[in-house]
Protein backbone atom coordinates (compact mmCIF):
# COMPACT_ATOMS: atom_id res chain seq x y z
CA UNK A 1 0.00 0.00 0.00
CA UNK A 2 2.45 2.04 0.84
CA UNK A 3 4.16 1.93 -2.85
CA UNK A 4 0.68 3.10 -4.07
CA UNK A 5 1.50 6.22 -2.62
CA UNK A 6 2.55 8.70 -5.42
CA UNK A 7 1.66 12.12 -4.28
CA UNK A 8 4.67 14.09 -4.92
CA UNK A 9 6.02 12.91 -7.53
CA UNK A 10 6.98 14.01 -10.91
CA UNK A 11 6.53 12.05 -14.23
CA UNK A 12 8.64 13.83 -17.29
CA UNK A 13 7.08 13.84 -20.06
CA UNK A 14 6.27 16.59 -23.17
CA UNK A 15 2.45 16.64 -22.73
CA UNK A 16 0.21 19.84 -23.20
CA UNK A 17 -0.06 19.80 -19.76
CA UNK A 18 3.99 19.49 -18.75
CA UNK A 19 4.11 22.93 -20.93
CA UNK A 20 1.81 24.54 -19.36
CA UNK A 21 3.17 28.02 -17.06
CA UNK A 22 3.03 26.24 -13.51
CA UNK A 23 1.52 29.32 -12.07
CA UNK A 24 -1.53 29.02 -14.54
CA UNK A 25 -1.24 25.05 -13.37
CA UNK A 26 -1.35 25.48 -9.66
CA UNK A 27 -4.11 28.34 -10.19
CA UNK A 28 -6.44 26.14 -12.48
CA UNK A 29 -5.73 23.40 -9.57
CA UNK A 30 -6.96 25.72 -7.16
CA UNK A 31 -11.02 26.56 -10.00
CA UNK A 32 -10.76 22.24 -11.11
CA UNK A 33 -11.14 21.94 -6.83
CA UNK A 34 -14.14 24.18 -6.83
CA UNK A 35 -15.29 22.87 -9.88
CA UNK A 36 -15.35 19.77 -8.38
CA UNK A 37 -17.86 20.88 -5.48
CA UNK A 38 -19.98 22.77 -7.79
CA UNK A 39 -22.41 19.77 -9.32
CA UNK A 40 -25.90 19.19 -7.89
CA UNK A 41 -26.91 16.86 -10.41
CA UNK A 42 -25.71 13.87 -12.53
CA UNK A 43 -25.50 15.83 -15.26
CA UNK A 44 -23.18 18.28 -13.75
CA UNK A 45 -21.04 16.27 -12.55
CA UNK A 46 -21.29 13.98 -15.63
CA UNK A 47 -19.56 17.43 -17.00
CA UNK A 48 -17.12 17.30 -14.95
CA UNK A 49 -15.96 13.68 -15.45
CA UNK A 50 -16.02 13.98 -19.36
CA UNK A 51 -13.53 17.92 -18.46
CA UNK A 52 -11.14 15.15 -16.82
CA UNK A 53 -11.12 12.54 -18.47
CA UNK A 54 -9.87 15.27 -21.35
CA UNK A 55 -7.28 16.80 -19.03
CA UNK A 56 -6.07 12.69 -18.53
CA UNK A 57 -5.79 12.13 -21.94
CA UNK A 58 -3.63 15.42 -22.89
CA UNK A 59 -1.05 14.60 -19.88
CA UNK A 60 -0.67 10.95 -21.59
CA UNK A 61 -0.04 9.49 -18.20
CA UNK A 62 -0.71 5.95 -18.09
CA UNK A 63 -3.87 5.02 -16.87
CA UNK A 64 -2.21 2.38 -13.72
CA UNK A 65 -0.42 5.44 -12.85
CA UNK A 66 -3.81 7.45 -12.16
CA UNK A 67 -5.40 4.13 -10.60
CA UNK A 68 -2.32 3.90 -7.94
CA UNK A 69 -3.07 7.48 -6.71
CA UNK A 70 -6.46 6.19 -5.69
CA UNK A 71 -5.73 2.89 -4.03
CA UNK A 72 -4.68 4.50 -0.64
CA UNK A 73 -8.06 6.18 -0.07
CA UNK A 74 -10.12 3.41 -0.88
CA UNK A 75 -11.46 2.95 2.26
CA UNK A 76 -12.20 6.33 2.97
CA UNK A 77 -14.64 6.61 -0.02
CA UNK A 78 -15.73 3.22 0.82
CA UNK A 79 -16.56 4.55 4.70
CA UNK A 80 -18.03 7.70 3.21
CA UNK A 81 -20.23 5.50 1.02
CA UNK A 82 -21.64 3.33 3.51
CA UNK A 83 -22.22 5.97 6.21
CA UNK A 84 -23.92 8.22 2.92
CA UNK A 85 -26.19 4.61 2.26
CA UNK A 86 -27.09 4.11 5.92
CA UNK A 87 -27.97 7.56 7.45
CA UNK A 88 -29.30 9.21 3.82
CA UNK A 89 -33.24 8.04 3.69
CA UNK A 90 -34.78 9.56 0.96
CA UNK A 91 -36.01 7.97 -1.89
CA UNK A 92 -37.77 4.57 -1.95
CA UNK A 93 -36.83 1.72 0.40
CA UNK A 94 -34.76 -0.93 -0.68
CA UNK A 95 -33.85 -2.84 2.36
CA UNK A 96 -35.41 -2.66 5.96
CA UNK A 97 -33.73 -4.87 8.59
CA UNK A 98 -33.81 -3.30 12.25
CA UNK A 99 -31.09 -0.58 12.31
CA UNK A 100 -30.03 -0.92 8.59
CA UNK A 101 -32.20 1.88 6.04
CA UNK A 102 -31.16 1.21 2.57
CA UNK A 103 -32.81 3.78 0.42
CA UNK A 104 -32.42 4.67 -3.53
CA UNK A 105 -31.47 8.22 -2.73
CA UNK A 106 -28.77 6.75 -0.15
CA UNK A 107 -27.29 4.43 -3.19
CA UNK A 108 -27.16 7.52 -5.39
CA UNK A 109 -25.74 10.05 -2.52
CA UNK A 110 -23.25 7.50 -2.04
CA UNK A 111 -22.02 7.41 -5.63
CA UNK A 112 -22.90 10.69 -6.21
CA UNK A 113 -19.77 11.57 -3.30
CA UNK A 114 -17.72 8.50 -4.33
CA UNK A 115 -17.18 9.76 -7.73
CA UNK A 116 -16.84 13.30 -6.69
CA UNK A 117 -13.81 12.17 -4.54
CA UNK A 118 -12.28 9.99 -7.06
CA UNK A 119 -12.12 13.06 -9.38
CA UNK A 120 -11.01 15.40 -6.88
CA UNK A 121 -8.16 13.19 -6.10
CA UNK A 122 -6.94 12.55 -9.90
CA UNK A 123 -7.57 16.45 -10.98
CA UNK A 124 -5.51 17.51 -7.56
CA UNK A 125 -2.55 14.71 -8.81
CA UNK A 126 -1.55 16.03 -12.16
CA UNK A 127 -0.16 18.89 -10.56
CA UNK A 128 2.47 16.91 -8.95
CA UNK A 129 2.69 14.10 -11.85
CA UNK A 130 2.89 16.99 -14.57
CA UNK A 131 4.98 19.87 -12.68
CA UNK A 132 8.89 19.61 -11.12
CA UNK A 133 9.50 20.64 -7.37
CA UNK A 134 11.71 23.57 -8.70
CA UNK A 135 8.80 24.98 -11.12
CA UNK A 136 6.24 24.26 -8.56
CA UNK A 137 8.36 26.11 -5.84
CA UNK A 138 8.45 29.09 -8.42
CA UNK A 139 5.02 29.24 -8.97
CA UNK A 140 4.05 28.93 -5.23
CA UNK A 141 6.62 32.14 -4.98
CA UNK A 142 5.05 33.84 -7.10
CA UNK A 143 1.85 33.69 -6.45
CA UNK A 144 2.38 34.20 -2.80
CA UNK A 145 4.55 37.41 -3.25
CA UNK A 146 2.03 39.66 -2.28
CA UNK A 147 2.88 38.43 1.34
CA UNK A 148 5.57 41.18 1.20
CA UNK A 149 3.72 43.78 2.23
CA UNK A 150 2.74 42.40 5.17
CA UNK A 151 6.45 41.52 6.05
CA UNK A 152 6.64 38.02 4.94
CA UNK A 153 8.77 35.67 2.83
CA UNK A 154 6.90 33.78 0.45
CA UNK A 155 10.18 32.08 -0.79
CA UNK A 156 10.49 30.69 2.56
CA UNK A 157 6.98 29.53 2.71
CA UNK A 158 6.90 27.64 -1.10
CA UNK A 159 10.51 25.84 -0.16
CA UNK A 160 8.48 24.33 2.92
CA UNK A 161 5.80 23.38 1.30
CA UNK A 162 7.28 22.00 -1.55
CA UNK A 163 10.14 20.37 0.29
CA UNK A 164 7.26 18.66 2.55
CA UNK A 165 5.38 17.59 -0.80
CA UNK A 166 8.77 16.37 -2.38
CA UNK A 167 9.74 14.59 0.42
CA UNK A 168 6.41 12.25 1.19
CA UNK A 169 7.97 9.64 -1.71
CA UNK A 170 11.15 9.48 0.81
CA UNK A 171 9.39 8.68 3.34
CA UNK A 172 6.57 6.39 2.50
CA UNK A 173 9.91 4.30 0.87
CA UNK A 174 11.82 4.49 4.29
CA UNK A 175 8.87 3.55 6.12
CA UNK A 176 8.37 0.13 3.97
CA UNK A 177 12.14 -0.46 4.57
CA UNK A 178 11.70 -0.38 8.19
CA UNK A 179 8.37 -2.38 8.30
CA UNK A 180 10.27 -4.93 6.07
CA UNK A 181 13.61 -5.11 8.41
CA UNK A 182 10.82 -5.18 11.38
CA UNK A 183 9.39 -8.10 9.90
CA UNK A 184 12.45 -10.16 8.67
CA UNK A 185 13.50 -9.82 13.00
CA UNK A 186 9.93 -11.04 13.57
CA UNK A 187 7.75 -8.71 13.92
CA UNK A 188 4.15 -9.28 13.88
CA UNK A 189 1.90 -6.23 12.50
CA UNK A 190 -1.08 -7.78 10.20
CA UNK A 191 -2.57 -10.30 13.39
CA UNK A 192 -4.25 -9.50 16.88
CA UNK A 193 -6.51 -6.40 17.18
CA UNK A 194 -7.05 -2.97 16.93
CA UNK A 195 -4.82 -2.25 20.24
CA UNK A 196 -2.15 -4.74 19.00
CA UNK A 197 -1.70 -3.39 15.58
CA UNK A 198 -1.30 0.34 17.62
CA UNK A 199 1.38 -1.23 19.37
CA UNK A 200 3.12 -2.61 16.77
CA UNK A 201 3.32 0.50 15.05
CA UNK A 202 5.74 1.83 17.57
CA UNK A 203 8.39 0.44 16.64
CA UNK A 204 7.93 1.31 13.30
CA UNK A 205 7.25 5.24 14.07
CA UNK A 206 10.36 5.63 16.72
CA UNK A 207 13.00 4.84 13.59
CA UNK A 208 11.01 6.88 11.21
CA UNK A 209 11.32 10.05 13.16
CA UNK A 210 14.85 9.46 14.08
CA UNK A 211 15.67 8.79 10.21
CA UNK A 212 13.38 12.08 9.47
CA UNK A 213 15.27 14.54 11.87
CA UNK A 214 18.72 12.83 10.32
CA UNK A 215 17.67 13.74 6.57
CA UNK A 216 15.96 17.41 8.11
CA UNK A 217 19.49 18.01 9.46
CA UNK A 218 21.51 16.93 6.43
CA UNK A 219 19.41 19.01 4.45
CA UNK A 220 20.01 21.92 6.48
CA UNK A 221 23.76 21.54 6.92
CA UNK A 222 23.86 20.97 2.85
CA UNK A 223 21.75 24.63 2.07
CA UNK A 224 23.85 26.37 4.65
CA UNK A 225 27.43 24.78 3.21
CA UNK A 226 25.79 26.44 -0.12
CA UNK A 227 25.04 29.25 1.35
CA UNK A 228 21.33 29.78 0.90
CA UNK A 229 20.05 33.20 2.14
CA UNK A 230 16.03 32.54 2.60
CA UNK A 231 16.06 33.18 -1.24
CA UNK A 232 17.80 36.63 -0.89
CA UNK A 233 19.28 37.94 -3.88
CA UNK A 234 18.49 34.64 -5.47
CA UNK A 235 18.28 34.13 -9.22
CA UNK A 236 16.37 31.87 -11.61
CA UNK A 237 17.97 29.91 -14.35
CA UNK A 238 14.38 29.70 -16.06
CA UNK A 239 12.02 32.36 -15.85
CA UNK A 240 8.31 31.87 -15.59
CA UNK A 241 6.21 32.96 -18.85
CA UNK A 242 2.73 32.40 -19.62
CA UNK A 243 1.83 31.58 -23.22
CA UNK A 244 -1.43 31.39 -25.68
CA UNK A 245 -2.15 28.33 -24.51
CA UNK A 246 -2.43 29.07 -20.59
CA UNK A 247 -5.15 31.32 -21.41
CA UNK A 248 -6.94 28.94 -23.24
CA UNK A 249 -6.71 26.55 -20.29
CA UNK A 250 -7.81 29.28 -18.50
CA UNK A 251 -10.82 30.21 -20.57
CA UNK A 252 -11.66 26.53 -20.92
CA UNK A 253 -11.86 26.32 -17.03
CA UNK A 254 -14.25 29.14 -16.59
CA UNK A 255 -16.35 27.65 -19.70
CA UNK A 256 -17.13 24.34 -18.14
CA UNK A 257 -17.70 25.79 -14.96
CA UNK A 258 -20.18 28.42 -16.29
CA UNK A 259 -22.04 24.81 -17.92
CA UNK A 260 -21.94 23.55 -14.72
CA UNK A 261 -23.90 26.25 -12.78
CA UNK A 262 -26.36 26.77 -15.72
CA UNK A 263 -27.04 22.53 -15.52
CA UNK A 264 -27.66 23.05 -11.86
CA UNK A 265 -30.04 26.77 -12.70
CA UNK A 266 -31.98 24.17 -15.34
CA UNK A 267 -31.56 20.72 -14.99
């Protein structure tokens, strides 16, 4: 499960999307999330799904790439799902069995959400699959640098948030080693119950955070031997232009979600 976990990382390639301005990327991001939450109705969100499965098909990722992304929440849409099909009653009854209410509007909240997730999660993961750490980190700067006038560093804030994104990879890979070198002594961590597997955890978690403070101190010592300034007086070897085609993207955006609201006004 752990391997599933690909948020973070970057994918080269020379699709429409990779050449799109990252600033224009992280800001259309920002509209696909609200277009996202915008459906009322089938058709809306029907919309939306046909928008992305577009977007997919320009980034040419490969479709097991996409389906990895969503493995690790799984269970959390499945939760949602069955909480959405036992606690939503409207519509006609289905089942009736003492505390269980299974109702045709449940069924169809709980899709309804389900897919809704599902897209979220693949729109929000071609950022990171379609944009390096160093572009992202630009963009974040940028769009942040109104901060200045309130006396603060954007720089500072887009290296920790992109160092934190860049370095989730890292550490979902050293936590399998440990679990693995845990095992091979032993260890037990898939048997007993809930309060067992907590346990076993720990000694899983104590070499984790003694392996992350090593790598947050090497990294430190390694900016300050190269004598990074908080991004003072720093310079870029490639600067940030938008193009034609950003404002397409752009316009494109605000298209489908002006469709969307007039599906929900008449639909």
């Amino acid at each position: 499960m752990l391997k599933d976990i690909t948020l973070g990382q970057y994918f080269p390639g020379n699709s429409l999307l990779h050449r799109l301005d990252p600033r224009m990327k992280l800001t259309l991001t920002m509209l696909f999330i609200v277009l996202v939450f915008l459906p009322q109705n089938w058709y809306a969100l029907g919309l939306v799904l046909l928008f992305l499965g577009v977007v997919v098909a320009l980034s040419r990722l490969p479709v097991n790439l996409l389906w990895r992304s969503m493995k690790p929440v799984l269970f959390i849409v499945a939760f949602t799902a069955v909480l959405n099909v036992l606690y939503v009653t409207d519509g006609t009854t289905l089942v009736q069995w003492r505390f269980i209410h299974i109702t045709t509007g449940g069924l169809e909240n709980a899709a309804f959400i389900a897919v809704r997730i599902f897209s979220l999660i693949i729109g929000s993961s071609l950022l990171t699959y379609t944009t390096t750490p160093t572009a992202l980190t630009d963009a974040i700067e940028r769009l942040l640098s109104p901060l200045r006038l309130i006396k603060v560093n954007p720089h500072e804030l887009a290296m920790m948030m992109t160092i934190a994104l860049r370095f989730i990879p890292t550490l979902m890979e050293e936590t399998d080693k440990i679990m693995s070198a845990q095992k091979a002594r032993g260890a037990d961590m898939e048997s007993g119950g809930l309060l067992s597997r907590v346990k076993a955890l720990v000694p899983i978690l104590i070499p984790l955070f003694v392996s992350s403070f090593r790598r947050a101190y090497d990294l430190a010592m390694a900016m300050e031997c190269r004598c990074y300034q908080g991004g003072e007086g720093r310079t870029r070897m490639k600067q940030l232009h938008t193009a034609p085609r950003d404002w397409v993207a752009l316009g494109v955006y605000l298209l489908v979600g002006a469709g969307i609201v007039l599906i929900n006004i008449f639909l």
